[in-house]
PDB file of N, CA and C in Angstrom:
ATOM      1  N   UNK A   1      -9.521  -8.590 -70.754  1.00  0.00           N
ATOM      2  CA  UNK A   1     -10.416  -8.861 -71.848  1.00  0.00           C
ATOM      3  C   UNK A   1     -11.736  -9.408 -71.306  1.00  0.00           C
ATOM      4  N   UNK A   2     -12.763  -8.634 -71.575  1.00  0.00           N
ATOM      5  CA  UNK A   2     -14.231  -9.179 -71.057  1.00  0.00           C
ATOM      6  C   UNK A   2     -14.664 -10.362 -72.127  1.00  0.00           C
ATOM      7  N   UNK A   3     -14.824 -11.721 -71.788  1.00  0.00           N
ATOM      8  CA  UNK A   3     -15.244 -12.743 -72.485  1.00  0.00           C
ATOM      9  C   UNK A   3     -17.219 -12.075 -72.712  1.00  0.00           C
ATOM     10  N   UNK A   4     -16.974 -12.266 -74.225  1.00  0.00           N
ATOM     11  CA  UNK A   4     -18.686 -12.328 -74.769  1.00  0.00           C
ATOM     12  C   UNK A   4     -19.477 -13.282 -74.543  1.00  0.00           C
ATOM     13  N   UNK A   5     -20.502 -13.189 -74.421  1.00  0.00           N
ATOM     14  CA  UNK A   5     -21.669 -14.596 -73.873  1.00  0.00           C
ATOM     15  C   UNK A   5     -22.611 -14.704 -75.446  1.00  0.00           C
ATOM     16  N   UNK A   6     -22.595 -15.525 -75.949  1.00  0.00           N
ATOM     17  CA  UNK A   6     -24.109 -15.708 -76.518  1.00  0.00           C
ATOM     18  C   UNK A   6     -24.985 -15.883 -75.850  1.00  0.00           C
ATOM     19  N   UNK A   7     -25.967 -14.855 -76.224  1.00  0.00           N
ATOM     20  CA  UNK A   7     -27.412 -14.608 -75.364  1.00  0.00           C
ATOM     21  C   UNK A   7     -28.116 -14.982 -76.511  1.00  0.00           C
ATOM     22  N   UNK A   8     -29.334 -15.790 -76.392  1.00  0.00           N
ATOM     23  CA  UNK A   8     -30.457 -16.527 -77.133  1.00  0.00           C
ATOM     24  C   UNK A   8     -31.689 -15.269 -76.676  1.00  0.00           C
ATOM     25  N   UNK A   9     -32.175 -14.536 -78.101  1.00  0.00           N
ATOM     26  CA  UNK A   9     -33.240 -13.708 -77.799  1.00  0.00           C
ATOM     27  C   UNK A   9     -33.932 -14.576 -78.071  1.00  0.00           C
ATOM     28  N   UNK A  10     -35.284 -14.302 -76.828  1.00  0.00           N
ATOM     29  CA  UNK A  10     -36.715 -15.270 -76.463  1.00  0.00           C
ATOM     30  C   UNK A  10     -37.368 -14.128 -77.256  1.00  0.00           C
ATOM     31  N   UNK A  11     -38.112 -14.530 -78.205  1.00  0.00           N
ATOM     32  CA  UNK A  11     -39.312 -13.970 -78.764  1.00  0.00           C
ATOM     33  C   UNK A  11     -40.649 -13.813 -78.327  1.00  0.00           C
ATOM     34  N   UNK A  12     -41.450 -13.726 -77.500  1.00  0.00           N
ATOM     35  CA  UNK A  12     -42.398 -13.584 -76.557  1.00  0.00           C
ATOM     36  C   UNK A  12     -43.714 -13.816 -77.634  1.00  0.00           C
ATOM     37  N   UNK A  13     -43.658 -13.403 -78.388  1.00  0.00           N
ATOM     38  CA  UNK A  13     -44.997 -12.791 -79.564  1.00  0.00           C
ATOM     39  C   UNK A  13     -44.916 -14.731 -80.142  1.00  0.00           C
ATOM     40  N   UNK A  14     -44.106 -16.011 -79.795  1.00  0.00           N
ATOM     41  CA  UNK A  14     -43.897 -16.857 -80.823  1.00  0.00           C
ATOM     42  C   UNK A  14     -43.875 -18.029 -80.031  1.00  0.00           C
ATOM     43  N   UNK A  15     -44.550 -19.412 -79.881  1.00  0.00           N
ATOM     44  CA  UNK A  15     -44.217 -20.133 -79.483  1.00  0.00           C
ATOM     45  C   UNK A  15     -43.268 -20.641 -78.476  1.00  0.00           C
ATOM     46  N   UNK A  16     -43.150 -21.245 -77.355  1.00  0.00           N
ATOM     47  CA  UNK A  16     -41.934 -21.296 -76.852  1.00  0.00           C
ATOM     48  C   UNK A  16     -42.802 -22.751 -75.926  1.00  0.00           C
ATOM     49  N   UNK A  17     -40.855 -23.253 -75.357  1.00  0.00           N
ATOM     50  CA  UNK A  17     -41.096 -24.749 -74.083  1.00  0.00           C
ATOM     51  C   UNK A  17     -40.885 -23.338 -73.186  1.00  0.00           C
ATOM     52  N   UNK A  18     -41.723 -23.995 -71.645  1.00  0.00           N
ATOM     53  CA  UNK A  18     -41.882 -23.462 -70.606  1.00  0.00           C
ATOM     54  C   UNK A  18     -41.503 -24.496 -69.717  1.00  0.00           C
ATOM     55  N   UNK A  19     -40.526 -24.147 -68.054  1.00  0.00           N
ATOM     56  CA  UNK A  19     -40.697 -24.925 -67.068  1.00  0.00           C
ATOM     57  C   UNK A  19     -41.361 -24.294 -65.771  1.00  0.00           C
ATOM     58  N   UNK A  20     -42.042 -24.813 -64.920  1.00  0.00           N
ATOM     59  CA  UNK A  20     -42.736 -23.758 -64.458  1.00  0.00           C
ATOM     60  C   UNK A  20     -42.343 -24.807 -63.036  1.00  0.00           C
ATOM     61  N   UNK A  21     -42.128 -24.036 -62.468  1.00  0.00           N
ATOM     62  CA  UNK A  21     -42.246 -24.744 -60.766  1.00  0.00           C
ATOM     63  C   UNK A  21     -43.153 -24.060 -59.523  1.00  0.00           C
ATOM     64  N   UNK A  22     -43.922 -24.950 -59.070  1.00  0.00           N
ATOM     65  CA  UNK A  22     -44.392 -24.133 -58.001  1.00  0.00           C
ATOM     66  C   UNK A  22     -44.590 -24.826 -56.553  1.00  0.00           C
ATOM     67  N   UNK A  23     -45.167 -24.075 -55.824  1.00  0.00           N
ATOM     68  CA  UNK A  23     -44.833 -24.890 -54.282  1.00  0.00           C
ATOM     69  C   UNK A  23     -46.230 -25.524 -54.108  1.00  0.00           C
ATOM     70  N   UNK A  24     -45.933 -26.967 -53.367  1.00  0.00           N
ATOM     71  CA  UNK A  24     -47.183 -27.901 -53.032  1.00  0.00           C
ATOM     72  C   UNK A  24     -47.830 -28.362 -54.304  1.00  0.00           C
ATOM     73  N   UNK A  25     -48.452 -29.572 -54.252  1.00  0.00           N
ATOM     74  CA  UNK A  25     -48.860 -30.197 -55.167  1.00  0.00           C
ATOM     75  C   UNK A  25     -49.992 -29.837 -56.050  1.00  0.00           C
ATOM     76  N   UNK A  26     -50.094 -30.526 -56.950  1.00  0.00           N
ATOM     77  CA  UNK A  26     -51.509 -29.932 -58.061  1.00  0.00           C
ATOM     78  C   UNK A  26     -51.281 -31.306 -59.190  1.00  0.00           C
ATOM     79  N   UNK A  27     -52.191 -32.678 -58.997  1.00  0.00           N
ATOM     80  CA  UNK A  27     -52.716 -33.165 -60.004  1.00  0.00           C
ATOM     81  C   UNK A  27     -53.023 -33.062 -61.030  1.00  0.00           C
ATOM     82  N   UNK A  28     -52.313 -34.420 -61.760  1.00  0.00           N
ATOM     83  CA  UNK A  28     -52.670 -34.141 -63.753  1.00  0.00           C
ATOM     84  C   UNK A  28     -54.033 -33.944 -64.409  1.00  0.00           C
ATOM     85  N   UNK A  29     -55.255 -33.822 -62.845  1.00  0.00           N
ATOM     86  CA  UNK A  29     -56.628 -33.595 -63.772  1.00  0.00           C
ATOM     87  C   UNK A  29     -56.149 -31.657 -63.957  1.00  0.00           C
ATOM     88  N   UNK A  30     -55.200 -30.959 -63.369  1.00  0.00           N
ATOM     89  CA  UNK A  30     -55.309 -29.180 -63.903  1.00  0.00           C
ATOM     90  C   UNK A  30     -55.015 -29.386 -65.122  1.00  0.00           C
ATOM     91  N   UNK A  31     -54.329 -29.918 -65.988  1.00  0.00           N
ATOM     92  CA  UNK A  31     -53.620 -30.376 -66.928  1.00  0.00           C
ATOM     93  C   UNK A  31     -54.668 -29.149 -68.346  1.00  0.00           C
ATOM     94  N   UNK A  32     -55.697 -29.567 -68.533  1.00  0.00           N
ATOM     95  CA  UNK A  32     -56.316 -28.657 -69.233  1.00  0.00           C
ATOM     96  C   UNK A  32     -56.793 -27.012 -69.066  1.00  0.00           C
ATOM     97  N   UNK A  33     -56.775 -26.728 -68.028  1.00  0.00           N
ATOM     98  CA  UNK A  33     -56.903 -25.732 -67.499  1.00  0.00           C
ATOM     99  C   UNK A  33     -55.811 -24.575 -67.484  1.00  0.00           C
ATOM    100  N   UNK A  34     -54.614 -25.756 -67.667  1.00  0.00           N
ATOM    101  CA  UNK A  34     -53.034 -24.889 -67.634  1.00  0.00           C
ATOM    102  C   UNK A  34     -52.745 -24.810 -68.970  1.00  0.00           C
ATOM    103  N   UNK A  35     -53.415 -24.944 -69.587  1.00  0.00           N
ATOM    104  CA  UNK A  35     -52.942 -25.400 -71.594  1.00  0.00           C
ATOM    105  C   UNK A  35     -52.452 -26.265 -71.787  1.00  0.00           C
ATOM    106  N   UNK A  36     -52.458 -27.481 -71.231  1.00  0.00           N
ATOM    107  CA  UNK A  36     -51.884 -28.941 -71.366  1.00  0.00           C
ATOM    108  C   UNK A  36     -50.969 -29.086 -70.950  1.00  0.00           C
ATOM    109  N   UNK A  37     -50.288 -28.364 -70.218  1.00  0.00           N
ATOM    110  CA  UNK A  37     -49.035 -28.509 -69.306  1.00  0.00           C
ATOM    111  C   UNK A  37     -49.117 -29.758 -69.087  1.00  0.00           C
ATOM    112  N   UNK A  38     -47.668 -30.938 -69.131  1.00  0.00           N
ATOM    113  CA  UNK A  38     -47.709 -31.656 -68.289  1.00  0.00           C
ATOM    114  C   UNK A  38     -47.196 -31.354 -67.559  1.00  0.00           C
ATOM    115  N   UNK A  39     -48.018 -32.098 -65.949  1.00  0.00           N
ATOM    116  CA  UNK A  39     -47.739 -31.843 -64.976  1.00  0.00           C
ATOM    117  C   UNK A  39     -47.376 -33.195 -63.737  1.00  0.00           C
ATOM    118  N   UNK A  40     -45.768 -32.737 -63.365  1.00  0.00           N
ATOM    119  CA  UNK A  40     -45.499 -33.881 -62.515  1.00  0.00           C
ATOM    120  C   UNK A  40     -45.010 -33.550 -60.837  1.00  0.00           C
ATOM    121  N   UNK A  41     -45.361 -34.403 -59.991  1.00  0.00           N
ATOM    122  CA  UNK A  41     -44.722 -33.863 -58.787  1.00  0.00           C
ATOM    123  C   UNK A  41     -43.675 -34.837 -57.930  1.00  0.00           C
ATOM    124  N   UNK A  42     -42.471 -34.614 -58.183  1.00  0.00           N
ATOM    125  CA  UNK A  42     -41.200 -35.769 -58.102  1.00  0.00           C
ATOM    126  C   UNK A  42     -41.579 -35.848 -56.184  1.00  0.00           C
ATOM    127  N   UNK A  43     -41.807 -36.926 -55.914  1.00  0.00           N
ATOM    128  CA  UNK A  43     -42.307 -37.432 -54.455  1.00  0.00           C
ATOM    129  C   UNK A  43     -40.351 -36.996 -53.857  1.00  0.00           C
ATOM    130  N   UNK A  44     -39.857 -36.417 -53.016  1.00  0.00           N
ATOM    131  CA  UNK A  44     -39.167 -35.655 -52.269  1.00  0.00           C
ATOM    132  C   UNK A  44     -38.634 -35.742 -50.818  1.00  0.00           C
ATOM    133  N   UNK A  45     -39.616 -36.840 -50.239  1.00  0.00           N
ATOM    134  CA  UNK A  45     -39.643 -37.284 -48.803  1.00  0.00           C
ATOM    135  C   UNK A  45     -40.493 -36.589 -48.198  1.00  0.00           C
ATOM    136  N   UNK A  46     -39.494 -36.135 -46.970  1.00  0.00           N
ATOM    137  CA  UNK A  46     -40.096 -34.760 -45.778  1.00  0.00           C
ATOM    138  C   UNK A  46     -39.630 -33.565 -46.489  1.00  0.00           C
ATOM    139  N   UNK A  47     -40.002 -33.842 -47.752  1.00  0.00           N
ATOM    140  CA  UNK A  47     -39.226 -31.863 -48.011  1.00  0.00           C
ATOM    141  C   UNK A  47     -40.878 -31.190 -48.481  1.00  0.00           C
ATOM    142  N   UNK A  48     -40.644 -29.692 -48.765  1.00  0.00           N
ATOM    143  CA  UNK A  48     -41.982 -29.277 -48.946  1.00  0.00           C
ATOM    144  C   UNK A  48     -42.107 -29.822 -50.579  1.00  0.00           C
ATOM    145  N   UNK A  49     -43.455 -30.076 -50.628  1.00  0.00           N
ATOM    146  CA  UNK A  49     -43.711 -30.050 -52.230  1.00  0.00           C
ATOM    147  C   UNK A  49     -44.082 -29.544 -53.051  1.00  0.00           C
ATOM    148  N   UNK A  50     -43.055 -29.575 -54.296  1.00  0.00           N
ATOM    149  CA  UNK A  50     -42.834 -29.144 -55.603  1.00  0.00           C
ATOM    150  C   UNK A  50     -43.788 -29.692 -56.490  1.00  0.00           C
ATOM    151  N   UNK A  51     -44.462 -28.790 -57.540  1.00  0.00           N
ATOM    152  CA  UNK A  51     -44.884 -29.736 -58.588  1.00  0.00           C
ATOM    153  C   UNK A  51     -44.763 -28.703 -59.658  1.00  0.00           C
ATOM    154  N   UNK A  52     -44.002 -29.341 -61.378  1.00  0.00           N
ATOM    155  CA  UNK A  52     -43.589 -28.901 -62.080  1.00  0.00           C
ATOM    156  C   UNK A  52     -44.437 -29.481 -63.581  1.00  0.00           C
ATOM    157  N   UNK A  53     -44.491 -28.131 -64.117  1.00  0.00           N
ATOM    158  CA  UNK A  53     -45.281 -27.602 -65.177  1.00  0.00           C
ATOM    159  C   UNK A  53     -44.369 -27.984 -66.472  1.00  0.00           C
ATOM    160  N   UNK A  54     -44.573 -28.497 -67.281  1.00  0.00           N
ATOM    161  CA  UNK A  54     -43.442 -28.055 -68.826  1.00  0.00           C
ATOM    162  C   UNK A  54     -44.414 -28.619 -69.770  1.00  0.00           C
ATOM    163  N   UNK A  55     -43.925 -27.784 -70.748  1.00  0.00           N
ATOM    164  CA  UNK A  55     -45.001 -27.585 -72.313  1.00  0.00           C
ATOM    165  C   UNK A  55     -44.796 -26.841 -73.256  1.00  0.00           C
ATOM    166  N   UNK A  56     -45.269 -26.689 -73.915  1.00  0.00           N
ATOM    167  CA  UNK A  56     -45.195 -25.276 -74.879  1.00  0.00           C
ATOM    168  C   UNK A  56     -46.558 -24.341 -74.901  1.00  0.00           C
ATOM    169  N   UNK A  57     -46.301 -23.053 -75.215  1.00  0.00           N
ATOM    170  CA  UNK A  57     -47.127 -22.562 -74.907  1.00  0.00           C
ATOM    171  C   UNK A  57     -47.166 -21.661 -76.091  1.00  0.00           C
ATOM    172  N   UNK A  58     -48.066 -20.994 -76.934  1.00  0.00           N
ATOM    173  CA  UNK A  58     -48.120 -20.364 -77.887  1.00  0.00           C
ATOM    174  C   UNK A  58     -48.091 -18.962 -77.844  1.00  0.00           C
ATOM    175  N   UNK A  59     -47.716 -18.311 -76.967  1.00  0.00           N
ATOM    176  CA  UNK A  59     -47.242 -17.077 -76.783  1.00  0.00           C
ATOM    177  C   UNK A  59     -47.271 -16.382 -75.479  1.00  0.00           C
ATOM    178  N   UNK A  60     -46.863 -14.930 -75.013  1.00  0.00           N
ATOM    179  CA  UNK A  60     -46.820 -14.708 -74.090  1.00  0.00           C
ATOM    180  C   UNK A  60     -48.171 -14.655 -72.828  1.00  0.00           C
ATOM    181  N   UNK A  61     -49.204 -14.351 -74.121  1.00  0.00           N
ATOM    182  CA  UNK A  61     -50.237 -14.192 -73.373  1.00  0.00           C
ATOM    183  C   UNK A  61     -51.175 -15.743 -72.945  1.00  0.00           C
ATOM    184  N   UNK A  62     -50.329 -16.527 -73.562  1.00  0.00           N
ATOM    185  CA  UNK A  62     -50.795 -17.828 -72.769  1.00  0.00           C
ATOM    186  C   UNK A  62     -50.124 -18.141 -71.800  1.00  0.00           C
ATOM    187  N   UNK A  63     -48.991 -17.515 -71.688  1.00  0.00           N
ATOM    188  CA  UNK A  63     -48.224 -17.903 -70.411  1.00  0.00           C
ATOM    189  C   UNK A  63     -48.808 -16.961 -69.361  1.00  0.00           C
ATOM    190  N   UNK A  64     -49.245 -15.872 -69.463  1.00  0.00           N
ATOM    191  CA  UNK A  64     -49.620 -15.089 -68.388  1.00  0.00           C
ATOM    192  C   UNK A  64     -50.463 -16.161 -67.670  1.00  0.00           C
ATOM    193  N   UNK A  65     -51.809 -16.295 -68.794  1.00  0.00           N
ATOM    194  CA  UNK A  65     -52.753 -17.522 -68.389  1.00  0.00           C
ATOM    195  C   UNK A  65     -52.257 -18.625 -67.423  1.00  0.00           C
ATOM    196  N   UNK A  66     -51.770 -19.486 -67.993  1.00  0.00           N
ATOM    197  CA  UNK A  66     -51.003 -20.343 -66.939  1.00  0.00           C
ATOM    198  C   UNK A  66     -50.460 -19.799 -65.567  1.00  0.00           C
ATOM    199  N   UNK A  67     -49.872 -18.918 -65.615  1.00  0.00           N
ATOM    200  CA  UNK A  67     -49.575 -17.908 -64.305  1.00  0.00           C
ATOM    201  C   UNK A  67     -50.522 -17.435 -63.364  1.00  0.00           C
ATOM    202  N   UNK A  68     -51.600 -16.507 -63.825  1.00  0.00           N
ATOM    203  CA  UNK A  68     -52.851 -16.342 -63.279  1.00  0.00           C
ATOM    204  C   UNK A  68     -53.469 -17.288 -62.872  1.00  0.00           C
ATOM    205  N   UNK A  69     -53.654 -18.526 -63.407  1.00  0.00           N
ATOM    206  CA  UNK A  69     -54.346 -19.382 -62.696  1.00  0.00           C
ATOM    207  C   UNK A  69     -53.336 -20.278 -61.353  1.00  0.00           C
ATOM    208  N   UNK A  70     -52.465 -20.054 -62.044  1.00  0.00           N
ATOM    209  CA  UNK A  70     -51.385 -21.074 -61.211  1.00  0.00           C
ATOM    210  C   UNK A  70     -51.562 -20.084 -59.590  1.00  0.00           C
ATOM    211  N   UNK A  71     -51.414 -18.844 -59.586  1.00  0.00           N
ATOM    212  CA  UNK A  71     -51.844 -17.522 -59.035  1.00  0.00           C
ATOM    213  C   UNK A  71     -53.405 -17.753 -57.888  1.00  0.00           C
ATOM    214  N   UNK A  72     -54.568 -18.018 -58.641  1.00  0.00           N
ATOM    215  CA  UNK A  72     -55.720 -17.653 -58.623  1.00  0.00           C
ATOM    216  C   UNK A  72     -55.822 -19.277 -57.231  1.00  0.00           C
ATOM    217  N   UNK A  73     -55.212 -20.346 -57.645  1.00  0.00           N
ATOM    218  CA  UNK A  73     -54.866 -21.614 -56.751  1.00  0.00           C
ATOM    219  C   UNK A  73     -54.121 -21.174 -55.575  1.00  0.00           C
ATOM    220  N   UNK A  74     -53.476 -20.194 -55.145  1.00  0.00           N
ATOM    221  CA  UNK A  74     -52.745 -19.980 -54.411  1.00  0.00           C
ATOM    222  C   UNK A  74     -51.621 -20.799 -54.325  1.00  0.00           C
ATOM    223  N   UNK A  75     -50.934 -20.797 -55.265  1.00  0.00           N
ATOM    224  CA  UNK A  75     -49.806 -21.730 -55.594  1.00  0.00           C
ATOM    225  C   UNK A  75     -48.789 -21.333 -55.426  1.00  0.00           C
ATOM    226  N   UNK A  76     -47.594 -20.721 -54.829  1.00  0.00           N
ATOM    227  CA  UNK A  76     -46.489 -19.756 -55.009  1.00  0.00           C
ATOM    228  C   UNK A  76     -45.716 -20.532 -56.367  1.00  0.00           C
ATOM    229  N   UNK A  77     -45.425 -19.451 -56.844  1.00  0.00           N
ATOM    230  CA  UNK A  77     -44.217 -19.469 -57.978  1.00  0.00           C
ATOM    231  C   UNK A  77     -43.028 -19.231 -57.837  1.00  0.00           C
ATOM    232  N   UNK A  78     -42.045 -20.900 -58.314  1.00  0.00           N
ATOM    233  CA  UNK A  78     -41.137 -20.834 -57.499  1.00  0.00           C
ATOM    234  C   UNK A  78     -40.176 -20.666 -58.887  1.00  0.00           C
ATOM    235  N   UNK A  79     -40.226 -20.860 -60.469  1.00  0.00           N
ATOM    236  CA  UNK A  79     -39.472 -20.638 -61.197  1.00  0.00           C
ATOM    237  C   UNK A  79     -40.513 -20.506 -62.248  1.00  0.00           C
ATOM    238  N   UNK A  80     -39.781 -19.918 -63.210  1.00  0.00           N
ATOM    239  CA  UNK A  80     -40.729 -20.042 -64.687  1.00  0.00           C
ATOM    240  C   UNK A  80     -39.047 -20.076 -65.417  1.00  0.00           C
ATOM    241  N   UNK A  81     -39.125 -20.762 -66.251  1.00  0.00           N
ATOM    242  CA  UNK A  81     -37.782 -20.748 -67.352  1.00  0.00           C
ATOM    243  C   UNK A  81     -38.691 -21.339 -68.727  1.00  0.00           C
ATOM    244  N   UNK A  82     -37.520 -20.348 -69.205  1.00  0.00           N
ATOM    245  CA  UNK A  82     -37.900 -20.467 -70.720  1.00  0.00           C
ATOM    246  C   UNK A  82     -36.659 -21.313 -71.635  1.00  0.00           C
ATOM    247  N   UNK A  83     -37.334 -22.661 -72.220  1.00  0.00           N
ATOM    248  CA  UNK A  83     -36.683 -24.001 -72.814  1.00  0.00           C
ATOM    249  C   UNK A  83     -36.290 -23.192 -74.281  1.00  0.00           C
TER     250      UNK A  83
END
């Protein structure tokens, strides 16, 4: 018997929380630039650094935004999840 999953359809066209991770740091002055993302970077030691994005974002094409720029910084993208 194959067990069923509930799958949650993401609506793209509608509001949504975003987590966004990317590699090496980026200060809460990008904060407007990203659509108000807050933005935090959990101090890690000697490991490389992370700094993570979460917010809401009003549709897909604001998330591209956030991406492209996150992009345009030379930032690698290390997750995007959708809350």
């Amino acid at each position: 018997m194959i067990a069923e999953h509930s799958v949650k359809k993401v609506l793209f066209e509608k509001p949504g929380k975003y987590r966004i991770e990317v590699g090496g740091r980026l200060n809460d002055g990008w904060s407007d630039r990203l659509a108000g993302m807050c933005i935090t970077s959990p101090d890690k030691g000697d490991e490389n650094p992370v700094t993570i994005l979460t917010g809401h974002l009003r549709d897909q094409t604001q998330l591209s935004g956030v991406l492209n720029s996150l992009y345009e910084l030379h930032l690698p993208i290390l997750l995007v999840e959708y809350l």
